[in-house]
N, C-alpha and C. Protein backbone atom coordinates (compact mmCIF):
# COMPACT_ATOMS: atom_id res chain seq x y z
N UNK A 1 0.84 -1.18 0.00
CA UNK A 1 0.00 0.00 0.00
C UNK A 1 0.89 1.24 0.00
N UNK A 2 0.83 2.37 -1.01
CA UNK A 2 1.13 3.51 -1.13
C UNK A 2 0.56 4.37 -0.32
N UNK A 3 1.06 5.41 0.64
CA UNK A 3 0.15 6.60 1.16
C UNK A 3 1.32 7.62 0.97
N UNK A 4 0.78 9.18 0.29
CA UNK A 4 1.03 9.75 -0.10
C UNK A 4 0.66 11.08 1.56
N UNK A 5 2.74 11.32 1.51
CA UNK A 5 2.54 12.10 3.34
C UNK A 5 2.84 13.38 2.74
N UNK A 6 2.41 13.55 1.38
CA UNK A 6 2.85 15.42 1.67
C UNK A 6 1.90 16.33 1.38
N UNK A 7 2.15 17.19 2.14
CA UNK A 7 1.14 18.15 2.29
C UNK A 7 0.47 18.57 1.07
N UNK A 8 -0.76 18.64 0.32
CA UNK A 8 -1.33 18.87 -0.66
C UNK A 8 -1.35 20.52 -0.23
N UNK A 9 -0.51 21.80 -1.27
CA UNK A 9 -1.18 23.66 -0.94
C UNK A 9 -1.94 23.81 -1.50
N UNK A 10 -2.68 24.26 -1.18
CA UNK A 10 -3.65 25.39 -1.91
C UNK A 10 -3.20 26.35 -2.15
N UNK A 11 -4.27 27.15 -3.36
CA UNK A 11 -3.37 29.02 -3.59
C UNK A 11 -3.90 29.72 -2.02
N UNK A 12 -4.73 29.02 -1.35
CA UNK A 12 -5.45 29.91 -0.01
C UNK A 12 -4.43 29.52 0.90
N UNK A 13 -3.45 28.40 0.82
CA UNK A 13 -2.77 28.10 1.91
C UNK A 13 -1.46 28.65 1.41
N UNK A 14 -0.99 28.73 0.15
CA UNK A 14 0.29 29.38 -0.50
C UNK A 14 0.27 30.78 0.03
N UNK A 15 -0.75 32.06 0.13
CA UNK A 15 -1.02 33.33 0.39
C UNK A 15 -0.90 33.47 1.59
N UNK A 16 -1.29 32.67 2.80
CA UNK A 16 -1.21 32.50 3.67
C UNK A 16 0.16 32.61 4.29
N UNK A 17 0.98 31.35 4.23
CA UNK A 17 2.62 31.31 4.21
C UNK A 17 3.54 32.25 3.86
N UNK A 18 2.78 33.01 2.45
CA UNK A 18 3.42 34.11 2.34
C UNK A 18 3.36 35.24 2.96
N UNK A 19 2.44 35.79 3.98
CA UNK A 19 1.79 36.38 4.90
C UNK A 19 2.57 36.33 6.09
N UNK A 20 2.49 34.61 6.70
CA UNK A 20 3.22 34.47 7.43
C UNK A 20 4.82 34.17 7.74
N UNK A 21 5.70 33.83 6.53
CA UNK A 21 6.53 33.06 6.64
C UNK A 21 7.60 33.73 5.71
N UNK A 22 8.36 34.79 5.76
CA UNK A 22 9.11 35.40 4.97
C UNK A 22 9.93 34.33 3.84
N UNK A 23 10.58 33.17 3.82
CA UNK A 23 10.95 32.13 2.71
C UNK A 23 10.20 31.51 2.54
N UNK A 24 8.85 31.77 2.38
CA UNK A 24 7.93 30.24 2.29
C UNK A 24 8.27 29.90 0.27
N UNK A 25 8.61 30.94 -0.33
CA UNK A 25 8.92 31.15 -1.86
C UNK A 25 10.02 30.56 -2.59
N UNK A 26 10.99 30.28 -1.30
CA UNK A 26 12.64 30.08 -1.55
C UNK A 26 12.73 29.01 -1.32
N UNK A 27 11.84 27.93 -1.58
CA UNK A 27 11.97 26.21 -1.67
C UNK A 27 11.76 25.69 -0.03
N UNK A 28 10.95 26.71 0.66
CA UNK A 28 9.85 26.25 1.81
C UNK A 28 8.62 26.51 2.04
N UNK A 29 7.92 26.17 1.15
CA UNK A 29 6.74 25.98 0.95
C UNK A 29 6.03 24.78 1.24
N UNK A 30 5.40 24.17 1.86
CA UNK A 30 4.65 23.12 1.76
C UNK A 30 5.29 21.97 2.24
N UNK A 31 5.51 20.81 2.11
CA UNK A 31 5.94 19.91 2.48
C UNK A 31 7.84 19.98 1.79
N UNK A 32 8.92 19.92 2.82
CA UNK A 32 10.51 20.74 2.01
C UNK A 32 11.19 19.87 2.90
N UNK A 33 12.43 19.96 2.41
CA UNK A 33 13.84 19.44 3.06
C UNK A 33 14.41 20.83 3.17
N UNK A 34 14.78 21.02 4.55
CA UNK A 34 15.89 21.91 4.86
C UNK A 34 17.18 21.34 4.62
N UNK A 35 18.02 21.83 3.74
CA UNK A 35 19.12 21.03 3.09
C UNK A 35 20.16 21.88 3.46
N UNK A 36 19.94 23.29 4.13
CA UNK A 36 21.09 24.79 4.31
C UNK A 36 21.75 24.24 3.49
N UNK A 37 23.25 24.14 3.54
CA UNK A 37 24.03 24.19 2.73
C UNK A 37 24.48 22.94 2.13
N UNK A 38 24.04 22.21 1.88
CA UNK A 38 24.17 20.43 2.20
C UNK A 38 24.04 20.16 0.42
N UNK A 39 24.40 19.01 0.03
CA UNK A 39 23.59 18.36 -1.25
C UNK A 39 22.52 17.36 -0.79
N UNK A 40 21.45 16.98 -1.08
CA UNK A 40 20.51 16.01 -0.62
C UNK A 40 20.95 15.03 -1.67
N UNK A 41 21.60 13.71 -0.83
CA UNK A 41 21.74 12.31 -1.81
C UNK A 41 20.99 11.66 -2.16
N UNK A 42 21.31 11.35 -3.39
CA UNK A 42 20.27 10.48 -4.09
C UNK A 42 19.86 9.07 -3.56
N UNK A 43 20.77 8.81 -2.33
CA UNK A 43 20.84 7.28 -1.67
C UNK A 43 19.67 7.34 -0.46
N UNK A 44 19.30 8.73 -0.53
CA UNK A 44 18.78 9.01 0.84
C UNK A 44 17.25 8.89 0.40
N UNK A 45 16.60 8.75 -1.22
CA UNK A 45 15.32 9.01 -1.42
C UNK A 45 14.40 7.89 -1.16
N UNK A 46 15.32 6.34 -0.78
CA UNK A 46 14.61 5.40 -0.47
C UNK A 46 15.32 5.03 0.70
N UNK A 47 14.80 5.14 2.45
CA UNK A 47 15.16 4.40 3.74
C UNK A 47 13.56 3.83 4.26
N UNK A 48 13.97 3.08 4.82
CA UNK A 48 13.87 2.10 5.97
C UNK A 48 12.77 3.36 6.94
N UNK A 49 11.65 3.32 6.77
CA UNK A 49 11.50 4.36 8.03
C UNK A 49 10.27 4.11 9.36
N UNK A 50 10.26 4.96 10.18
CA UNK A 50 9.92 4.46 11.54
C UNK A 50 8.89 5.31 11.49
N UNK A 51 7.53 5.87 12.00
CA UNK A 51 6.78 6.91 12.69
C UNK A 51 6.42 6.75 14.68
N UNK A 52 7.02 7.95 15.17
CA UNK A 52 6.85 8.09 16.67
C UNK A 52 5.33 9.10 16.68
N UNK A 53 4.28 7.80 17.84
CA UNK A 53 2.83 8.87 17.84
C UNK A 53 3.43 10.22 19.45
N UNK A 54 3.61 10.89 18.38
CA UNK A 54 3.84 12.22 20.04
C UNK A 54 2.56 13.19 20.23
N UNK A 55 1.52 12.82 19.69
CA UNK A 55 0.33 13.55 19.80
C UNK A 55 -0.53 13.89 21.05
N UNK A 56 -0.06 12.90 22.20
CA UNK A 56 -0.38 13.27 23.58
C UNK A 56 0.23 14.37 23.96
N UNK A 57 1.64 14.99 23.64
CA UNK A 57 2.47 15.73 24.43
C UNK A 57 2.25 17.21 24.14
N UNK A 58 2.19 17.55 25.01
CA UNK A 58 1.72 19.46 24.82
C UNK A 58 2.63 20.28 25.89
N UNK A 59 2.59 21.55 25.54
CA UNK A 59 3.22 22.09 26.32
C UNK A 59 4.88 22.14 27.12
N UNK A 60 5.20 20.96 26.24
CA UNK A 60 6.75 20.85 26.10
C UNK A 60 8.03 20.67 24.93
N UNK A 61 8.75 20.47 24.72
CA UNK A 61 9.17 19.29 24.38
C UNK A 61 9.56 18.14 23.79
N UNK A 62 9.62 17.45 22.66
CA UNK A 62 9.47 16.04 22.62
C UNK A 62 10.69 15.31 22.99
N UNK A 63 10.76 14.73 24.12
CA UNK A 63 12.02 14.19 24.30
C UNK A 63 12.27 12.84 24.33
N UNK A 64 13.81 12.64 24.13
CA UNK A 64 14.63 11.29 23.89
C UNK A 64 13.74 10.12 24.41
N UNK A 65 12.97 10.30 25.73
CA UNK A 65 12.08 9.52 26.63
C UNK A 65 10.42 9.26 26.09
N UNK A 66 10.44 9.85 25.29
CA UNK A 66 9.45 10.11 24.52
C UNK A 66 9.15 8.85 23.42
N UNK A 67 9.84 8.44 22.68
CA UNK A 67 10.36 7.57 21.85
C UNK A 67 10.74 6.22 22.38
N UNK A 68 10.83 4.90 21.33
CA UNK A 68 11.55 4.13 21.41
C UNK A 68 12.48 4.04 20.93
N UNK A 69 13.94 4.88 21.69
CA UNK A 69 14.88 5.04 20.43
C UNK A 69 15.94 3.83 20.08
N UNK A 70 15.03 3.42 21.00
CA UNK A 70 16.14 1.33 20.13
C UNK A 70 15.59 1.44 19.17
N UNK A 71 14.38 1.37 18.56
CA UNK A 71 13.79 0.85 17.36
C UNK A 71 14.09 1.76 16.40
N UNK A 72 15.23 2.71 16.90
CA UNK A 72 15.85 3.26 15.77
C UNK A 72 17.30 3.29 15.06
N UNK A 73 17.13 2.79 13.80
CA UNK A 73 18.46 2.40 13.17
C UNK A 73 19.55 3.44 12.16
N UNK A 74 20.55 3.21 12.11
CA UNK A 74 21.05 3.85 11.25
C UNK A 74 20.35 3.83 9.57
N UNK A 75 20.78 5.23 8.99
CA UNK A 75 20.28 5.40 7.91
C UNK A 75 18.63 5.59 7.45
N UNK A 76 17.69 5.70 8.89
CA UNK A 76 16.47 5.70 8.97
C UNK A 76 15.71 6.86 8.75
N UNK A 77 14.35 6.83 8.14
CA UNK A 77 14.15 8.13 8.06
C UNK A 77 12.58 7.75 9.50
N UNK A 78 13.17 8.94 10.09
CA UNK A 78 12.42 9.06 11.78
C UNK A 78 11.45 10.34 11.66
N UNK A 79 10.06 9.40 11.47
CA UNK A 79 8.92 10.73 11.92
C UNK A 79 8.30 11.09 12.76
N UNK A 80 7.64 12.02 13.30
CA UNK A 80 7.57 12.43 15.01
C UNK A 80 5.90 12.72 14.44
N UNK A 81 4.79 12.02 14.50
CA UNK A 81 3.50 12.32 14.30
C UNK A 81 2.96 12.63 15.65
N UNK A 82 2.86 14.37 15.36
CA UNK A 82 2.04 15.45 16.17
C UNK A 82 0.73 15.58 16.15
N UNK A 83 0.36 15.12 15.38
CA UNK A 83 -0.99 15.72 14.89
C UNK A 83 -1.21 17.76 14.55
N UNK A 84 -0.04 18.04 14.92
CA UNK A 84 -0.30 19.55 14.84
C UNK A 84 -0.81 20.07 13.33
N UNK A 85 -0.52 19.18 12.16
CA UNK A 85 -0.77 19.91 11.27
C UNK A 85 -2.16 19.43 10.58
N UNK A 86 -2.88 18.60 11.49
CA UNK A 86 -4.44 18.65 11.34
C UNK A 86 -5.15 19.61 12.31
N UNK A 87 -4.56 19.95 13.30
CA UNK A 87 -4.89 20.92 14.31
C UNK A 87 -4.89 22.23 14.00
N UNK A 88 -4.03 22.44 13.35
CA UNK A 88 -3.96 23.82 13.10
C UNK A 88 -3.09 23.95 11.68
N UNK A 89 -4.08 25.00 10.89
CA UNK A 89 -3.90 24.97 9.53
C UNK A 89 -2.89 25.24 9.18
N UNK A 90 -2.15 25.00 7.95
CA UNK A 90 -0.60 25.29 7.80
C UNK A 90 -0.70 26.74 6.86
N UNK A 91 0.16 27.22 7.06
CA UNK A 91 0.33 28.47 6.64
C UNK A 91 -0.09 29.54 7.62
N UNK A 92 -0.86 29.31 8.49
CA UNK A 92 -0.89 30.71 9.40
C UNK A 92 0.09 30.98 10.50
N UNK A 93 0.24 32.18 10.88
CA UNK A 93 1.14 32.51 12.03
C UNK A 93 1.18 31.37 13.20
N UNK A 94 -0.08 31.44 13.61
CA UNK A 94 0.20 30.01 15.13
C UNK A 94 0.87 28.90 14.50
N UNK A 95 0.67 28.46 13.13
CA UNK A 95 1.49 27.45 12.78
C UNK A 95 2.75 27.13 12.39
N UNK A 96 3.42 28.10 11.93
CA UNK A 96 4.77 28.89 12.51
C UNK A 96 5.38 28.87 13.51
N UNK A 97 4.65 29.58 14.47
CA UNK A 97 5.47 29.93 15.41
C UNK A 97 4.56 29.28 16.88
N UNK A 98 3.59 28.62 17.02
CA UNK A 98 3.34 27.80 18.08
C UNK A 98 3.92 25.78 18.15
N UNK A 99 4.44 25.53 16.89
CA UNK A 99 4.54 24.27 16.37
C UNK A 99 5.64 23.74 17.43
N UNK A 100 4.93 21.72 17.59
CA UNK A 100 5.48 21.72 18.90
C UNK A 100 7.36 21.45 18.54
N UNK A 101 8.23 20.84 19.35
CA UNK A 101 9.49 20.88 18.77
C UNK A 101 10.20 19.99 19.84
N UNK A 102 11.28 19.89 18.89
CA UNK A 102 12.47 18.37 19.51
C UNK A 102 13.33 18.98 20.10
N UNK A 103 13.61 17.98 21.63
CA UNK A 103 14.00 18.50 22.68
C UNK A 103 15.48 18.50 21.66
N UNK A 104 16.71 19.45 22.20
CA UNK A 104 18.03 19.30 22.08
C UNK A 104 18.50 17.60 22.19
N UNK A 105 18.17 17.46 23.14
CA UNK A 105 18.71 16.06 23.35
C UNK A 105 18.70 15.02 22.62
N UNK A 106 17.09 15.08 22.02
CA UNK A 106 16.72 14.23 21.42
C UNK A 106 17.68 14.36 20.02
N UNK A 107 17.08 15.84 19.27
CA UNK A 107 18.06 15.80 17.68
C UNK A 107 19.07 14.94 17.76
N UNK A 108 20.39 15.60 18.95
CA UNK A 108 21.26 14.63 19.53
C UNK A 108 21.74 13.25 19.38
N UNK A 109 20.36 13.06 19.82
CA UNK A 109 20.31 11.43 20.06
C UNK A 109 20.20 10.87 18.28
N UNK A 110 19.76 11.48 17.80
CA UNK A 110 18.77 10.96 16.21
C UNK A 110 20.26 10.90 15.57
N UNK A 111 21.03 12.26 15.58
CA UNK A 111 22.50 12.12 14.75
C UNK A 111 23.61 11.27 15.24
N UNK A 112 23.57 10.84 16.40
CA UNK A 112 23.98 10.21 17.35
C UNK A 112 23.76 8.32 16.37
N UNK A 113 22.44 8.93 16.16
CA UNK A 113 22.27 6.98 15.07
C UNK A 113 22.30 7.13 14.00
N UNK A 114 23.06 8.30 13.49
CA UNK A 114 23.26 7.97 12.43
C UNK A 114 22.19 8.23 10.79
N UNK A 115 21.16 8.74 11.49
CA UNK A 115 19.85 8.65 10.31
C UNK A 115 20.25 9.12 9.83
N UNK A 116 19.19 9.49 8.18
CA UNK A 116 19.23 9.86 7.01
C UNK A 116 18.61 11.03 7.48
N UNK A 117 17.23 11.40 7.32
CA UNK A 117 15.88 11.97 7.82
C UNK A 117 14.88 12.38 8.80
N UNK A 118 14.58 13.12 9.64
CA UNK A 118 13.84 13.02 10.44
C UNK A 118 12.53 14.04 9.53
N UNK A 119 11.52 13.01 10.24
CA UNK A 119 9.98 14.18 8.96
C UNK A 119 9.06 14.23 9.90
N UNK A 120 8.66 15.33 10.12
CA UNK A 120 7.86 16.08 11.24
C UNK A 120 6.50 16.73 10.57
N UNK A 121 5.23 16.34 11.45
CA UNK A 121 4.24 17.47 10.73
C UNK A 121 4.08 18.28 11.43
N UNK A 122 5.28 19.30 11.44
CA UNK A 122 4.89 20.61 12.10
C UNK A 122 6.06 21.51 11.61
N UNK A 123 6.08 22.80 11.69
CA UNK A 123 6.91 23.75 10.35
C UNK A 123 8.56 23.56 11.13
N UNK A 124 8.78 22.90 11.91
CA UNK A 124 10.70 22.65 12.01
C UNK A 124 10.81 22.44 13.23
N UNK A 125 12.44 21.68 13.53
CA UNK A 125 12.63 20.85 14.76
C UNK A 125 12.30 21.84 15.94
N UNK A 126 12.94 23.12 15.90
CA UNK A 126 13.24 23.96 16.82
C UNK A 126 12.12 25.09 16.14
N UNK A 127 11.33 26.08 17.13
CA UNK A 127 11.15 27.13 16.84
C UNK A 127 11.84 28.43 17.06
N UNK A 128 11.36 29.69 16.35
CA UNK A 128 12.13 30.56 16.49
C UNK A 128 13.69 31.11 16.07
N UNK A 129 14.43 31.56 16.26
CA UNK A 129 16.09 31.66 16.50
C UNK A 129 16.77 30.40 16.23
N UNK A 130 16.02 29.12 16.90
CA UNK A 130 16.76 27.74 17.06
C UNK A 130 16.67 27.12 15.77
N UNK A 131 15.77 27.89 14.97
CA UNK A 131 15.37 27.03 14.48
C UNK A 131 16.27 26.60 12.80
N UNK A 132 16.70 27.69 12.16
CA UNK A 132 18.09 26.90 11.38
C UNK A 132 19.33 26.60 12.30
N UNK A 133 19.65 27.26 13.34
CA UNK A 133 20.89 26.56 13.83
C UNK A 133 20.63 25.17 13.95
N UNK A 134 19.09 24.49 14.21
CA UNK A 134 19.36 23.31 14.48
C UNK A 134 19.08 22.47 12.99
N UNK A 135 18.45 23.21 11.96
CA UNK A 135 18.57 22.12 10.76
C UNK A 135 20.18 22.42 10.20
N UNK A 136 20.74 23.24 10.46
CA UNK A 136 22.24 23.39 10.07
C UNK A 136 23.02 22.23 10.76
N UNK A 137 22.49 22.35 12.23
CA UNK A 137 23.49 21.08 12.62
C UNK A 137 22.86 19.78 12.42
N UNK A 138 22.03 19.06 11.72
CA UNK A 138 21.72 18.18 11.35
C UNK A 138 22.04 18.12 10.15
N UNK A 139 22.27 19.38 9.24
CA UNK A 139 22.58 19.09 7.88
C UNK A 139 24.39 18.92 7.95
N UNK A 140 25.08 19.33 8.92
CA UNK A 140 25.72 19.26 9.07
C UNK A 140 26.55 17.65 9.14
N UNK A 141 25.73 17.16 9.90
CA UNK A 141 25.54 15.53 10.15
C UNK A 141 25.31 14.23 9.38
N UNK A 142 24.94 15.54 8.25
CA UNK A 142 24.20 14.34 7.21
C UNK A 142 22.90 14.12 7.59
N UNK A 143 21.96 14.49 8.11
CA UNK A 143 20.82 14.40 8.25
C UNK A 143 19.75 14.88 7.64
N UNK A 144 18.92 14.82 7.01
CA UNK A 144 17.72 16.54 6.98
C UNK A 144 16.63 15.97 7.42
N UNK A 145 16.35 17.46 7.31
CA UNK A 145 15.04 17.73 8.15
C UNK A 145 13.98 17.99 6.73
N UNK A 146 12.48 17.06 7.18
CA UNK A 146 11.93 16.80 5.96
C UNK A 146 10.83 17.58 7.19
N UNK A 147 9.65 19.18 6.37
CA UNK A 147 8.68 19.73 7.24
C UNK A 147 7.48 19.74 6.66
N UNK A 148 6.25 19.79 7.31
CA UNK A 148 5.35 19.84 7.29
C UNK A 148 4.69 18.83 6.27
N UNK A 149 4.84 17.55 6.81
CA UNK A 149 4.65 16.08 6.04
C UNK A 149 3.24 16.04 6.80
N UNK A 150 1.71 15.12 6.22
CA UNK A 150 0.98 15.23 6.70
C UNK A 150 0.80 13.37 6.65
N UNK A 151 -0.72 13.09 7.07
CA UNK A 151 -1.41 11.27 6.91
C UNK A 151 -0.60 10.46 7.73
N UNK A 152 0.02 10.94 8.58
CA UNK A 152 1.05 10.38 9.27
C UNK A 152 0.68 9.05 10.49
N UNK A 153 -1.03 9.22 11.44
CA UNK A 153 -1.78 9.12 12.08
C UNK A 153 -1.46 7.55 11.28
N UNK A 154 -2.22 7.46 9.67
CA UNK A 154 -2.22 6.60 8.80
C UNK A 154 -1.15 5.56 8.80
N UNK A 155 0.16 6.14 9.06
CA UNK A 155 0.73 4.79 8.84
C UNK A 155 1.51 4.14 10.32
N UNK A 156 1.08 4.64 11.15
CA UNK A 156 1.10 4.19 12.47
C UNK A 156 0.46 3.03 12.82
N UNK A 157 -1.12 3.09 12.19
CA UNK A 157 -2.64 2.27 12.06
C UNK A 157 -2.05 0.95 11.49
N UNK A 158 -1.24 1.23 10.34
CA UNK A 158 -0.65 0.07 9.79
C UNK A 158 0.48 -1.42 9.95
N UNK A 159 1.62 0.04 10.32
CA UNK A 159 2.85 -0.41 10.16
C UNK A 159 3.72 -0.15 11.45
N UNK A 160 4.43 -0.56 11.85
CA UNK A 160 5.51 -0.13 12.48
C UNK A 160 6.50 0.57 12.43
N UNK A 161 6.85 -0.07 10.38
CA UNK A 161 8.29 0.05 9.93
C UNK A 161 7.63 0.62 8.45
N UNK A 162 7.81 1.38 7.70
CA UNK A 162 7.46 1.88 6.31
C UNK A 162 8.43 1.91 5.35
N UNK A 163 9.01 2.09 3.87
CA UNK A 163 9.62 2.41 3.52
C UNK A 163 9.25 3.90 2.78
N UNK A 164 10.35 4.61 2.87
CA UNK A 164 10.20 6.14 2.89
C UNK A 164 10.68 6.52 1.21
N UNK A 165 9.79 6.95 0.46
CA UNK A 165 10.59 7.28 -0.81
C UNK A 165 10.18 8.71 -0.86
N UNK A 166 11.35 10.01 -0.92
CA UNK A 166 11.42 10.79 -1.17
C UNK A 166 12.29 11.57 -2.58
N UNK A 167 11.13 12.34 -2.77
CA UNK A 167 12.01 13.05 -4.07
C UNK A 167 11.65 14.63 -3.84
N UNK A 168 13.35 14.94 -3.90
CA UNK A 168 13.11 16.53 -3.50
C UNK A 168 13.32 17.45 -5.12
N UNK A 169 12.80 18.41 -5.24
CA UNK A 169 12.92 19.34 -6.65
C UNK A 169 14.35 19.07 -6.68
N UNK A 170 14.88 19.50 -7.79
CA UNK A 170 16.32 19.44 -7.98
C UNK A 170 16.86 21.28 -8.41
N UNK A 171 16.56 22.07 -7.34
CA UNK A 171 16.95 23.19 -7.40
C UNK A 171 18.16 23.26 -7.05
N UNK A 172 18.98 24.38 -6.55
CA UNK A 172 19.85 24.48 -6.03
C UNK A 172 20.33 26.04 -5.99
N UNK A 173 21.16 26.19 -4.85
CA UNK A 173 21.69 27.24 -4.40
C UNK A 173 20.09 27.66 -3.08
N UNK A 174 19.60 27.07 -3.03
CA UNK A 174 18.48 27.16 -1.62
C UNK A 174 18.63 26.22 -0.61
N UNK A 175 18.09 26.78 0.70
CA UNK A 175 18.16 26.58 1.63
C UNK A 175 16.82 25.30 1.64
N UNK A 176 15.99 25.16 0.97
CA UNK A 176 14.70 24.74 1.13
C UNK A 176 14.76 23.39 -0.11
N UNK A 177 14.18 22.71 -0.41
CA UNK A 177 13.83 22.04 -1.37
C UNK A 177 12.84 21.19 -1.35
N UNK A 178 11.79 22.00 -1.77
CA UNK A 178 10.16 21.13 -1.95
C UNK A 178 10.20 19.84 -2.36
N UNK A 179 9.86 18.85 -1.97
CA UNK A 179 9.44 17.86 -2.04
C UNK A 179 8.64 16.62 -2.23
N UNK A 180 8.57 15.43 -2.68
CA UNK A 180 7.17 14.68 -2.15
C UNK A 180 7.75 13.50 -2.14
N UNK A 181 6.94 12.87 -0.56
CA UNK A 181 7.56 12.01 0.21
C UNK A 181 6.25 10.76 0.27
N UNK A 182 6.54 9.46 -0.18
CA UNK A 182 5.57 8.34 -0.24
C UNK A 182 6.12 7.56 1.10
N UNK A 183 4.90 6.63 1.75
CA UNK A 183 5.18 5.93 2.13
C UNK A 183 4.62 4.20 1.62
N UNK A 184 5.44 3.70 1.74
CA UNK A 184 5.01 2.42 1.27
C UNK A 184 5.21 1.40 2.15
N UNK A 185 3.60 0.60 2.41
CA UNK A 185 3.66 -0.60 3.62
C UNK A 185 2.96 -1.48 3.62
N UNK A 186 3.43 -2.73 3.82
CA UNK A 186 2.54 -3.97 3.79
C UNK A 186 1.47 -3.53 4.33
N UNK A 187 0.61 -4.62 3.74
CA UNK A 187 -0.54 -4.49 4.85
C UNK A 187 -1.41 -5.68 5.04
């Protein structure tokens, strides 16, 4: 079974972003890889990938304790399903800048194993200020950060383990690179 995790825009949700989100134009728009200064490998468009349900947790956080981070392997692409981006519409200000986020520790821990990917439905690991220093140091790592991925709920229901096929635009000289990310899982 195919399920298709990226965010479908609208021109009402494109206007929006642009409203709220000064680069939403510069290859972060919609469902993107923060790549800062990085090349995104071509080895990286098919892993092995995991989804974590963090949809109970509010008001903090998501930390290392949070997770089963045995069941996470090198070269994996690791998604953190919030539910935030059925909660609250993408492209407006609260979704910006209220979106929940990964403890320090945890990122840490994720580059620490080595992944490919981590894909979040909510607009980036860190908010605010934190928030390219920390896709810099993951891109740094070899990691990226894949944002505002949605159906996520979906393959939890299913699977344990998914395989992740991503294909990002083939722009370059941006910080951003739009994307679309399948998942594929027995069933």
């Amino acid at each position: 079974m195919k399920l298709d995790i990226t965010l479908k825009v609208t021109p009402e949700m494109m206007k929006d972003a642009q409203g709220n989100q000064k680069i939403a134009l510069s290859g972060h728009l919609g469902t993107h890889f923060d790549v800062m200064n990085k090349e995104f490998p071509l080895d990286y468009t098919q892993r092995q990938g995991i989804v974590f349900d963090v949809s109970e947790i509010e008001g903090r956080d998501i930390e290392v304790s949070d997770i089963a981070v045995e069941k996470v392997k090198k070269e994996m692409f690791v998604a953190f399903c919030s539910g935030f981006i059925e909660k609250e519409t993408y492209g407006t200000k609260k979704y910006f800048k209220e979106h929940p986020q990964l403890s320090h520790e945890l990122i840490e821990a994720l580059i620490d194993k080595k992944i490919s990917i981590i894909g979040i439905d909510f607009a980036g690991i860190r908010r605010g200020k934190e928030h390219t220093p920390a896709d810099q140091l993951c891109a740094d790592n070899d990691v990226f950060v894949v944002e505002n991925l949605c159906n996520l709920k979906k393959i939890i229901v299913v699977n344990e383990y998914f395989v992740a096929r991503t294909y990002p635009i083939s722009f370059t000289g941006m910080s951003g690179l739009p994307c679309r990310v399948v998942a594929e899982m027995d069933i």
